[in-house]
N, C-alpha and C. Protein backbone atom coordinates (compact mmCIF):
# COMPACT_ATOMS: atom_id res chain seq x y z
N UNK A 1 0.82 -1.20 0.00
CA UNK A 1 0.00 0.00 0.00
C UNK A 1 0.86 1.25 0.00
N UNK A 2 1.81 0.79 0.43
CA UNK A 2 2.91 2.50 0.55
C UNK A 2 3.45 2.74 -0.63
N UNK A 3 3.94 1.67 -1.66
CA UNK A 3 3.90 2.03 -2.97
C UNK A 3 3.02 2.83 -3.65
N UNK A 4 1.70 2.06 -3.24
CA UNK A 4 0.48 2.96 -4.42
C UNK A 4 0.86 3.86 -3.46
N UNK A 5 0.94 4.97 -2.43
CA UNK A 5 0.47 5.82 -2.38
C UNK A 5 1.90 6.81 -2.54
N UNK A 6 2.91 6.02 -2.57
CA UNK A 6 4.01 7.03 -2.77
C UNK A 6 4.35 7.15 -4.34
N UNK A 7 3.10 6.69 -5.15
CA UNK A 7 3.30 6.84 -7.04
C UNK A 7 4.91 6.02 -7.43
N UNK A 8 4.89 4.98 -6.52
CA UNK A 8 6.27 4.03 -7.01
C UNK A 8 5.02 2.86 -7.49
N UNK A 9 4.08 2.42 -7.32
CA UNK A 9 3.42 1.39 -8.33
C UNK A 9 2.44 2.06 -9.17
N UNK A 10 2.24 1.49 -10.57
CA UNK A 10 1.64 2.50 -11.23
C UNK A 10 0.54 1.34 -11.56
N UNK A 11 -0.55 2.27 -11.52
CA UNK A 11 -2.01 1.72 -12.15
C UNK A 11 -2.04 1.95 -13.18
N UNK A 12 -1.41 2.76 -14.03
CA UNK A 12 -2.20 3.12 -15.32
C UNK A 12 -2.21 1.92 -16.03
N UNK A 13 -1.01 1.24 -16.33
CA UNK A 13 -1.29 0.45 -17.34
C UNK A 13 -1.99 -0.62 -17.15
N UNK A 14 -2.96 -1.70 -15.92
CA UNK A 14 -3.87 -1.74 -16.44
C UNK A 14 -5.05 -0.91 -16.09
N UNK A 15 -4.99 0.15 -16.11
CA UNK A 15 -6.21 1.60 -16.55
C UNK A 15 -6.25 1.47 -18.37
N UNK A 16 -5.10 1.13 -18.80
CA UNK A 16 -4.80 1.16 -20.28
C UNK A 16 -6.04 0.14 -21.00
N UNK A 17 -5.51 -1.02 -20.28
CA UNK A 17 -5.71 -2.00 -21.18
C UNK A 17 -7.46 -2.20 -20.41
N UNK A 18 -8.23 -1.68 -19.62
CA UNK A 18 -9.73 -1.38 -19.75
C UNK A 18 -10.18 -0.08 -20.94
N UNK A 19 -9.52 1.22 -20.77
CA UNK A 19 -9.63 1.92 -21.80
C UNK A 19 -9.36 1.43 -23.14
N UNK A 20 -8.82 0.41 -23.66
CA UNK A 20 -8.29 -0.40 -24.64
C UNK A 20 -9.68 -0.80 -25.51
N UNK A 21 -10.38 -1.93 -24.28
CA UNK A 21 -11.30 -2.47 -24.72
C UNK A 21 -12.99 -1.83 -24.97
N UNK A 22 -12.57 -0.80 -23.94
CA UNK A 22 -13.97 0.47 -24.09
C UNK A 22 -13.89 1.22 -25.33
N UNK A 23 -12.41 1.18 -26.22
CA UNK A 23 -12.29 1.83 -27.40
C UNK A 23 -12.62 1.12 -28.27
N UNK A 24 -12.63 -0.39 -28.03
CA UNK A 24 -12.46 -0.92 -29.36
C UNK A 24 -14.39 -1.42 -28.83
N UNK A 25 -14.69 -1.73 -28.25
CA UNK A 25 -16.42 -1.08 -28.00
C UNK A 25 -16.78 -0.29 -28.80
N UNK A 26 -16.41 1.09 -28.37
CA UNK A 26 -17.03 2.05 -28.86
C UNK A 26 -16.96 1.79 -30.40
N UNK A 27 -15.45 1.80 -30.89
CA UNK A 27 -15.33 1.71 -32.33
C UNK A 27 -16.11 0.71 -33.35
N UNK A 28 -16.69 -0.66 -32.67
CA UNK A 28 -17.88 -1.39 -33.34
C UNK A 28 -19.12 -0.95 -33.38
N UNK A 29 -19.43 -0.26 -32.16
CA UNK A 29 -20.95 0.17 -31.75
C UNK A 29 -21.10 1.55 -33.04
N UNK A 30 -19.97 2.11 -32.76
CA UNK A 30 -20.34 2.95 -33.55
C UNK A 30 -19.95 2.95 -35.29
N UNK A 31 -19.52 1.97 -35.65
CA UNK A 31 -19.56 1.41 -37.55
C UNK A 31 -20.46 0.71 -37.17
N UNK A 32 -20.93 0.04 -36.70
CA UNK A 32 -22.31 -1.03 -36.80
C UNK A 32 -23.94 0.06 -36.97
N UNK A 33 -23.48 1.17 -36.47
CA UNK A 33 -24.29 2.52 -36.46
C UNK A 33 -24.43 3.62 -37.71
N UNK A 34 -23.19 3.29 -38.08
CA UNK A 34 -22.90 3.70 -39.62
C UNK A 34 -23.42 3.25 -40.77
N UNK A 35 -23.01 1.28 -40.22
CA UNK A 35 -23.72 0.74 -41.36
C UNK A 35 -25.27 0.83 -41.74
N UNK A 36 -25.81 0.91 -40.40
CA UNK A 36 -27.56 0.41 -40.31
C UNK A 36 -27.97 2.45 -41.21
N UNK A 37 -27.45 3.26 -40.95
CA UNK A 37 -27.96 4.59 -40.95
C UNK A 37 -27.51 4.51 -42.88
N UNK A 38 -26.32 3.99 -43.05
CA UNK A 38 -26.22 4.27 -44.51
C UNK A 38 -26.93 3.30 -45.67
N UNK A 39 -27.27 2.10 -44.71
CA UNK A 39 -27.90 1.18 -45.25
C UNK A 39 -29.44 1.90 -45.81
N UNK A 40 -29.71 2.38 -44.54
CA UNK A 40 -31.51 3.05 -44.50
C UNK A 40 -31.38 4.38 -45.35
N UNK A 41 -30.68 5.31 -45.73
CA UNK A 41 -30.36 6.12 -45.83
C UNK A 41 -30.78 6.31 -47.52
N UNK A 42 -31.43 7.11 -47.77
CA UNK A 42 -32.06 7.35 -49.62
C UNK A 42 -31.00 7.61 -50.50
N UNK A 43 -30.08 8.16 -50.06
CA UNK A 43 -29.38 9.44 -51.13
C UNK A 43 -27.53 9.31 -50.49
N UNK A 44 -26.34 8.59 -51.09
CA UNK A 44 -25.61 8.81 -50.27
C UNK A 44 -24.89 7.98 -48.31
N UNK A 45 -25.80 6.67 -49.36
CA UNK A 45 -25.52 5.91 -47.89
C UNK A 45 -24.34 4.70 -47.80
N UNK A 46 -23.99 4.76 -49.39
CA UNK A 46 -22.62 4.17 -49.31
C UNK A 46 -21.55 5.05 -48.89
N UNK A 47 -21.66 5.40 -48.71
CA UNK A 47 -20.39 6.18 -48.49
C UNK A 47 -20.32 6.09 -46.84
N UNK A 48 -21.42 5.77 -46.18
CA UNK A 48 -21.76 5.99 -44.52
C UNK A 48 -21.36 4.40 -44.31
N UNK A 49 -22.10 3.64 -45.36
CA UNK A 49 -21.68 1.61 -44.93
C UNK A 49 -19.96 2.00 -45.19
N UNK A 50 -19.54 2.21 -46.20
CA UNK A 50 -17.84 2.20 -46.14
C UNK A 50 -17.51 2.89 -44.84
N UNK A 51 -17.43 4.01 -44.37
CA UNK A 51 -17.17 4.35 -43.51
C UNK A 51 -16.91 3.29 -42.08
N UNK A 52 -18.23 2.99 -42.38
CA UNK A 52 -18.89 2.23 -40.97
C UNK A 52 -17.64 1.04 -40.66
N UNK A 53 -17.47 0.49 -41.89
CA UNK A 53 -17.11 -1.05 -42.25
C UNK A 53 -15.92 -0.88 -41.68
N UNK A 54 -14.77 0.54 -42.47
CA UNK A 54 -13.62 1.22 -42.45
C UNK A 54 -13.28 1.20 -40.43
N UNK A 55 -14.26 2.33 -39.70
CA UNK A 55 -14.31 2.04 -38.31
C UNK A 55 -14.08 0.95 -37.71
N UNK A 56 -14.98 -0.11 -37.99
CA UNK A 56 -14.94 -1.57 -37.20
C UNK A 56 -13.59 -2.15 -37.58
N UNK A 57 -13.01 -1.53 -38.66
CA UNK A 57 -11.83 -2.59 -39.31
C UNK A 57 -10.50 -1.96 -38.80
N UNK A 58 -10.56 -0.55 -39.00
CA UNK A 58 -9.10 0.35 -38.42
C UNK A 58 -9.33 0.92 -36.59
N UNK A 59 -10.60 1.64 -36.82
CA UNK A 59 -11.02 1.98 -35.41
C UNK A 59 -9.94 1.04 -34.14
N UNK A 60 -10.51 -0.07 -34.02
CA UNK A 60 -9.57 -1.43 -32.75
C UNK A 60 -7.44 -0.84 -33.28
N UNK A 61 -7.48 -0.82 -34.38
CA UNK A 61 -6.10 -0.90 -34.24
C UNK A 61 -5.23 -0.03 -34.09
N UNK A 62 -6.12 1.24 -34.61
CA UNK A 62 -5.83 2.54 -34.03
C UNK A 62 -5.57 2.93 -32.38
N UNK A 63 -6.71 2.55 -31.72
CA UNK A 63 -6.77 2.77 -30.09
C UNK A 63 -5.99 1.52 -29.78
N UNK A 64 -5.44 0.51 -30.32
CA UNK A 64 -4.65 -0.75 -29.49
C UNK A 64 -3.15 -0.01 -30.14
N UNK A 65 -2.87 0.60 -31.50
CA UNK A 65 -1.33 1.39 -31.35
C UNK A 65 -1.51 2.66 -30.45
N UNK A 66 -2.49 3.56 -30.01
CA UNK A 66 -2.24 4.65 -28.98
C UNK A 66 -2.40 3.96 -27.81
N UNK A 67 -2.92 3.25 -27.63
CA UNK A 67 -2.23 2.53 -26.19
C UNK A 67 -1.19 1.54 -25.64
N UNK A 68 -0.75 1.39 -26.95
CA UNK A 68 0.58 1.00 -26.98
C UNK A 68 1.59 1.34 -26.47
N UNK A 69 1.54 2.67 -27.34
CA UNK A 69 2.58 4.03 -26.82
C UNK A 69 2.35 4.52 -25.70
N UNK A 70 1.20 4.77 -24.67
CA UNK A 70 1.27 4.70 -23.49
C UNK A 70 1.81 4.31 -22.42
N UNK A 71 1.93 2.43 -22.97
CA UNK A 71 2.56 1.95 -22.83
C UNK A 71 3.29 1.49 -22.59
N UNK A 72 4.08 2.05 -23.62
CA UNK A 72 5.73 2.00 -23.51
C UNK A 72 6.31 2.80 -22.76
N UNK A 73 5.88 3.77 -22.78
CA UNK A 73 5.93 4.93 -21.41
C UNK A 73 6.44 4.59 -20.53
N UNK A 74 4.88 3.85 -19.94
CA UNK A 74 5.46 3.34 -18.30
C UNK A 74 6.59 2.31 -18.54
N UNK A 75 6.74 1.58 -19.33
CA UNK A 75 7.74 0.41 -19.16
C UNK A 75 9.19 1.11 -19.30
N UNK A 76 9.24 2.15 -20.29
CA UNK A 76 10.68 3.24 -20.11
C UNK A 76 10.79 3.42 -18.87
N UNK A 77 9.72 3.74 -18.01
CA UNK A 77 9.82 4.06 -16.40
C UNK A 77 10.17 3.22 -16.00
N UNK A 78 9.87 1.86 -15.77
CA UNK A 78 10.15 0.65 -15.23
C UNK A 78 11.69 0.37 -15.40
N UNK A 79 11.74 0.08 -16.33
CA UNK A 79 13.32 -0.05 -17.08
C UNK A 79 14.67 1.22 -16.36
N UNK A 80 14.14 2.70 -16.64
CA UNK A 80 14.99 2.93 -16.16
C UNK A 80 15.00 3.20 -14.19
N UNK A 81 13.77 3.24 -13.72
CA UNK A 81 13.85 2.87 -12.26
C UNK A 81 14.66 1.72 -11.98
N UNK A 82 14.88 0.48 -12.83
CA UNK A 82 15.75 -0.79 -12.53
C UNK A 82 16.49 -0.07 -12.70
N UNK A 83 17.45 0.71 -13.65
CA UNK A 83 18.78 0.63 -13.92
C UNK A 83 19.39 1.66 -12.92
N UNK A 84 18.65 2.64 -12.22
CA UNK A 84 18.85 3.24 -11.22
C UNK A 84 18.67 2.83 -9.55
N UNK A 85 17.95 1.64 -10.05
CA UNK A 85 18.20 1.08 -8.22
C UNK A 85 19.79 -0.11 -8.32
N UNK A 86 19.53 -0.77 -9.62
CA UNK A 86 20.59 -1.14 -10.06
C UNK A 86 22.58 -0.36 -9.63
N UNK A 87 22.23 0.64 -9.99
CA UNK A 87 23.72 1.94 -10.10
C UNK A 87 23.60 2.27 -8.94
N UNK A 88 22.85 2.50 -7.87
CA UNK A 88 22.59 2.37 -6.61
C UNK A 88 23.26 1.58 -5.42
N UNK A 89 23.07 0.18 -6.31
CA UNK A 89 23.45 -0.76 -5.40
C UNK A 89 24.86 -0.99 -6.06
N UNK A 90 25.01 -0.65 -7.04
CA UNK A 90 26.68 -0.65 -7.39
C UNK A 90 26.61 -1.89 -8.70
N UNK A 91 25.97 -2.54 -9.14
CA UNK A 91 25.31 -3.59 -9.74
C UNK A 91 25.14 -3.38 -11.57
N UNK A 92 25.93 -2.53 -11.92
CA UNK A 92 25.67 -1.69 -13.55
C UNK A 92 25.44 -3.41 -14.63
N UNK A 93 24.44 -3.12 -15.14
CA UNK A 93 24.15 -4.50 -16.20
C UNK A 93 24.33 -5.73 -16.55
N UNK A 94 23.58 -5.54 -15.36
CA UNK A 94 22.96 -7.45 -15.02
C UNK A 94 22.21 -8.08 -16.07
């Protein structure tokens, strides 16, 4: 508990990987919303099904590479907190 509260353990990343899956949610709900509206749609509704289709297909891989890079973030943190408790203890690249 003294970790979490002294910001030496980090939650975000899995905060990430729930925001991950709420994106790639959203990103079906909403081309599956595209499709039905361009489907119904008189004048101009292909272009709303491509769209839609486009979302469900790039949408997931888009929000799974920006949370990637998030990511990697924390693990740069991780990495170099080792190499500094590491140089610390006198211990350079183990």
């Amino acid at each position: 508990m003294g970790e979490f509260l002294s910001f030496r353990k980090m939650i975000t990343p899995a905060i990430i990987q729930v925001i991950f899956w709420i994106g790639v949610l959203l990103c079906v709900i909403g081309g599956l919303i595209q499709i039905v509206a361009g489907a119904s749609a008189y004048y101009g509704g292909g272009s709303m099904v491509l769209s839609g289709v486009l979302l469900i297909l790039l949408g997931p891989l888009a929000v799974r590479i920006y949370c990637e890079l998030l990511i990697v973030m924390f693990r740069i943190l991780e990495e170099l907190s080792c190499i500094r408790r590491d140089l610390a203890r006198g211990k350079p690249g183990e």
